[in-house]
N, C-alpha and C. Protein backbone atom coordinates (compact mmCIF):
# COMPACT_ATOMS: atom_id res chain seq x y z
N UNK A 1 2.02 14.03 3.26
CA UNK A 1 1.77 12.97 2.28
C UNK A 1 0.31 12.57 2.34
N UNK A 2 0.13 12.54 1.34
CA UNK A 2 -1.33 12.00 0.99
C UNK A 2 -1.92 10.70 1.47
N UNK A 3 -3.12 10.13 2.19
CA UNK A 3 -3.49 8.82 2.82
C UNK A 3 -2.92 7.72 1.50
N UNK A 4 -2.90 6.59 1.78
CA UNK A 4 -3.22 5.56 1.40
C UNK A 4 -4.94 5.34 0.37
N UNK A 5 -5.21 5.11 -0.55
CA UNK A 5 -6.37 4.81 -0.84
C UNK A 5 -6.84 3.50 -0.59
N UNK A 6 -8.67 3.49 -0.27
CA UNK A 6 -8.88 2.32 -0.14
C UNK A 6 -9.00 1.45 -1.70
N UNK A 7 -8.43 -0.13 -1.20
CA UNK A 7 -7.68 -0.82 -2.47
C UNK A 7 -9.06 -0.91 -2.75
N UNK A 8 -9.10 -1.32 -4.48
CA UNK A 8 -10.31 -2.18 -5.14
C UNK A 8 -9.62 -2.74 -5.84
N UNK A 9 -10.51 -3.89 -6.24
CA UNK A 9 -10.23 -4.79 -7.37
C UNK A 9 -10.60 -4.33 -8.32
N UNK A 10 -10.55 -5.43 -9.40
CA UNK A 10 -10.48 -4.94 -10.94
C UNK A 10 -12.18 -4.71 -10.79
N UNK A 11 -12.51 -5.39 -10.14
CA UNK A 11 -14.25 -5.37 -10.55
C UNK A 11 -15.54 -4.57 -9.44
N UNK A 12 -14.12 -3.34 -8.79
CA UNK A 12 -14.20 -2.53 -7.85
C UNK A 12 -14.44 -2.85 -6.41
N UNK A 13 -14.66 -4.06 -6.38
CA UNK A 13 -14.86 -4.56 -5.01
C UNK A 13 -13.90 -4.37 -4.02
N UNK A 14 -13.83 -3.87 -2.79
CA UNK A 14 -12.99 -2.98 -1.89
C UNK A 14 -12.08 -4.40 -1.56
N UNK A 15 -11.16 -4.34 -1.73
CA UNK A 15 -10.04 -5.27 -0.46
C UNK A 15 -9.90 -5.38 1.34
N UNK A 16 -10.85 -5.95 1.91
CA UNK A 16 -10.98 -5.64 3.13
C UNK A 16 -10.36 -6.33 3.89
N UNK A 17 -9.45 -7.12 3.55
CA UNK A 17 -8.55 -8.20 4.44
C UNK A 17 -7.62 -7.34 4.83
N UNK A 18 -7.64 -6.98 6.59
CA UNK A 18 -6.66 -6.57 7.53
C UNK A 18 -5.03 -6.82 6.99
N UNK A 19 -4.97 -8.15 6.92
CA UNK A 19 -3.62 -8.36 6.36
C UNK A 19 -3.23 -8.16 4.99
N UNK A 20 -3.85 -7.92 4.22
CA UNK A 20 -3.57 -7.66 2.73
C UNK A 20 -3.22 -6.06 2.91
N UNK A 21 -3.99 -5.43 3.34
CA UNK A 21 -4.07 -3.48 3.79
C UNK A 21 -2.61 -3.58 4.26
N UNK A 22 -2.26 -4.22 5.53
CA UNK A 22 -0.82 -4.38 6.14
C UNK A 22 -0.11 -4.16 5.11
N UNK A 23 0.20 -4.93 4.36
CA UNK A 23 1.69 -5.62 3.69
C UNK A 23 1.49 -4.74 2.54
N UNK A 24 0.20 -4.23 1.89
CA UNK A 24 -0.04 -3.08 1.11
C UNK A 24 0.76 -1.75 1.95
N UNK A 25 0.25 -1.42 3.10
CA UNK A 25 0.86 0.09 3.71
C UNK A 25 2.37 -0.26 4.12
N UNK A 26 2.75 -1.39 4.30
CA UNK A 26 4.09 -1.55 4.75
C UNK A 26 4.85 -1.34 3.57
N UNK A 27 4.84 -2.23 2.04
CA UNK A 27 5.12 -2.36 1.01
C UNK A 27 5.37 -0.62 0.14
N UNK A 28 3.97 -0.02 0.40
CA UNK A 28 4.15 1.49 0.13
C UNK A 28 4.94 2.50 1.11
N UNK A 29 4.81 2.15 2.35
CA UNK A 29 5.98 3.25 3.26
C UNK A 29 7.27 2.74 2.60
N UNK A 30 7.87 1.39 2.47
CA UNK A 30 8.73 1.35 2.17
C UNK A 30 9.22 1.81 0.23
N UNK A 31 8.35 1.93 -0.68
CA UNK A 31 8.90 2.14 -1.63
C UNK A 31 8.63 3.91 -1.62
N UNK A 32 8.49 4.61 -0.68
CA UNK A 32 7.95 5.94 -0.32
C UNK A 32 9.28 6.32 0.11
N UNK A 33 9.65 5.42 0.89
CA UNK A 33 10.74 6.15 1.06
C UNK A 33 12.23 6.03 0.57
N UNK A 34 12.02 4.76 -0.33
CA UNK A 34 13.55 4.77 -1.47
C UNK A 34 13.50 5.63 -2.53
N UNK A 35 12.05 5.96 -2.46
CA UNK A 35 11.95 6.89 -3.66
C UNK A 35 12.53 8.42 -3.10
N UNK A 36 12.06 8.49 -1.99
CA UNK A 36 12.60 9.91 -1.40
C UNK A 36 13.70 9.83 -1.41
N UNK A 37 14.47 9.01 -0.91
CA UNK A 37 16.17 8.84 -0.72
C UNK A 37 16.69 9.12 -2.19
N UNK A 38 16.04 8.45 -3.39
CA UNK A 38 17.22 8.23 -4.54
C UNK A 38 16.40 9.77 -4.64
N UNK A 39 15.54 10.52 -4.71
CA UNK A 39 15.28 12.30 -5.07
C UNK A 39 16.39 13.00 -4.24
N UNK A 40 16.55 13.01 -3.60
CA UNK A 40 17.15 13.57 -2.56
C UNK A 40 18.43 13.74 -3.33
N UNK A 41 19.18 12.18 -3.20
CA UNK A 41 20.35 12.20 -3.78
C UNK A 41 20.70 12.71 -5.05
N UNK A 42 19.98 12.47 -6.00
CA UNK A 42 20.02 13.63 -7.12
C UNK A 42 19.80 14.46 -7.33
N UNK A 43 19.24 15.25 -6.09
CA UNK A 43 19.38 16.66 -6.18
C UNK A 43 20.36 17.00 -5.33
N UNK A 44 21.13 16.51 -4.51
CA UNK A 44 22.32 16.78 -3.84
C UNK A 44 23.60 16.55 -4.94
N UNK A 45 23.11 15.60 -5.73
CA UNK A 45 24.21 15.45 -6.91
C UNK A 45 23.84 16.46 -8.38
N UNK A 46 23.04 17.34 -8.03
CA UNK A 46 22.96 18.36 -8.71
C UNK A 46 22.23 18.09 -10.22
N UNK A 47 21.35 17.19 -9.91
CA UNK A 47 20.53 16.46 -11.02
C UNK A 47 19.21 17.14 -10.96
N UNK A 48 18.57 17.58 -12.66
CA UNK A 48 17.32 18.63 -12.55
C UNK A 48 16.11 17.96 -11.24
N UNK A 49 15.46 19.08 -10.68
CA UNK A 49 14.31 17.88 -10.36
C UNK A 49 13.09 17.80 -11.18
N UNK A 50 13.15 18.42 -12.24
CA UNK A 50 12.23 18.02 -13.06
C UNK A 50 12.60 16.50 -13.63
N UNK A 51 14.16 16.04 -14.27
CA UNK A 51 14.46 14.82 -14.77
C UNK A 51 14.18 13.86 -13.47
N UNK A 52 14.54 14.00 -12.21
CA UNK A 52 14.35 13.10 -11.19
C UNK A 52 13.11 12.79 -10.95
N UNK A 53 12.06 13.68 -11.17
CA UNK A 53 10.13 13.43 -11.34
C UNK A 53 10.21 12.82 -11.96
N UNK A 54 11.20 12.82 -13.57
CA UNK A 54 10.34 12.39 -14.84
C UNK A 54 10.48 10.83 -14.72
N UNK A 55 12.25 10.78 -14.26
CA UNK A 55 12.96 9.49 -14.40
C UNK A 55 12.00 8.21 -13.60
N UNK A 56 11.23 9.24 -12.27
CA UNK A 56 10.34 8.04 -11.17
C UNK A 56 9.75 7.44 -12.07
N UNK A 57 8.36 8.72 -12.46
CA UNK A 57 7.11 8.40 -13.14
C UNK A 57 7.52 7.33 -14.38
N UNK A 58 9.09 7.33 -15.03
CA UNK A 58 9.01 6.77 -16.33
C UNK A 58 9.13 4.73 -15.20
N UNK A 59 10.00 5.15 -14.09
CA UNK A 59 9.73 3.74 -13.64
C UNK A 59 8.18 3.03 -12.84
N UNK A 60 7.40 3.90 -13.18
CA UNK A 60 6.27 3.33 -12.55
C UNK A 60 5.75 3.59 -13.59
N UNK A 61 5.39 4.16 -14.70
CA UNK A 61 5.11 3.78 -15.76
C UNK A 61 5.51 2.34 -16.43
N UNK A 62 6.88 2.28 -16.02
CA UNK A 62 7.19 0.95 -17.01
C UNK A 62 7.32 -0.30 -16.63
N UNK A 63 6.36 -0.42 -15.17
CA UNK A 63 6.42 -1.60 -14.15
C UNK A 63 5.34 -2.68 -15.03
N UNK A 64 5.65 -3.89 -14.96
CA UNK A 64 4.73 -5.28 -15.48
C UNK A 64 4.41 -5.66 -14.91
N UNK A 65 3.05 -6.29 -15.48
CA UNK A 65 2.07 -7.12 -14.81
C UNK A 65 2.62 -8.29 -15.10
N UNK A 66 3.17 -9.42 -13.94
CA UNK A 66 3.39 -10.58 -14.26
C UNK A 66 2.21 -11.60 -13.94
N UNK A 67 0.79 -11.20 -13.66
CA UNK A 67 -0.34 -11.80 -13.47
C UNK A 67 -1.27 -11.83 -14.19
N UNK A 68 -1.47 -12.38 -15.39
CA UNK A 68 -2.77 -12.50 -16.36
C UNK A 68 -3.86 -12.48 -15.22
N UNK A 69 -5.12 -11.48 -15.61
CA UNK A 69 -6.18 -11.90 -14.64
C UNK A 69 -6.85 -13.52 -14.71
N UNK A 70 -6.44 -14.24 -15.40
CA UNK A 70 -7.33 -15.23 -15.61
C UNK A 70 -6.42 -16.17 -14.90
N UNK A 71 -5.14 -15.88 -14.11
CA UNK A 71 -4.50 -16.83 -13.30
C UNK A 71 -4.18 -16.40 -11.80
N UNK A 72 -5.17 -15.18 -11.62
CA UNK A 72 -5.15 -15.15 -10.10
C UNK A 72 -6.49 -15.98 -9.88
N UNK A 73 -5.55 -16.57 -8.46
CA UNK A 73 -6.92 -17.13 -7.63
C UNK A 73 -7.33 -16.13 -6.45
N UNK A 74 -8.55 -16.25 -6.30
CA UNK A 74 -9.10 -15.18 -4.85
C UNK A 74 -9.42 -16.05 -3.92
């Protein structure tokens, strides 16, 4: 698996808070690996793995921003 990238903000400035990186790499191992589990299972349940790629990408494609930038605080 591929590293982690280092985070930036919208205005490219790197994210260097120790604890933000944390709960970022914890947050990604864990959706790394439900994602592996539900692939898995549909291909044990005999589901294409081309549709099981497509089906991810269409849910991370269709994830919302519930944060206008103009209402985060830094």
């Amino acid at each position: 698996m591929k590293p982690l990238p280092i985070w930036v903000r919208n205005d490219d400035s790197i994210v260097a808070c120790t604890e933000k990186i944390k709960v970022m790499r914890e947050n990604f191992e864990e959706l790394r690996q439900l994602a592996q589990d539900a692939f898995e299972d549909g291909i044990l349940m005999e589901v294409s793995e081309t549709q099981m790629r497509e089906v991810l990408h269409h849910f991370v494609d269709a994830l919302i921003n519930p944060y206008p930038q103009d209402k985060i605080k830094h």
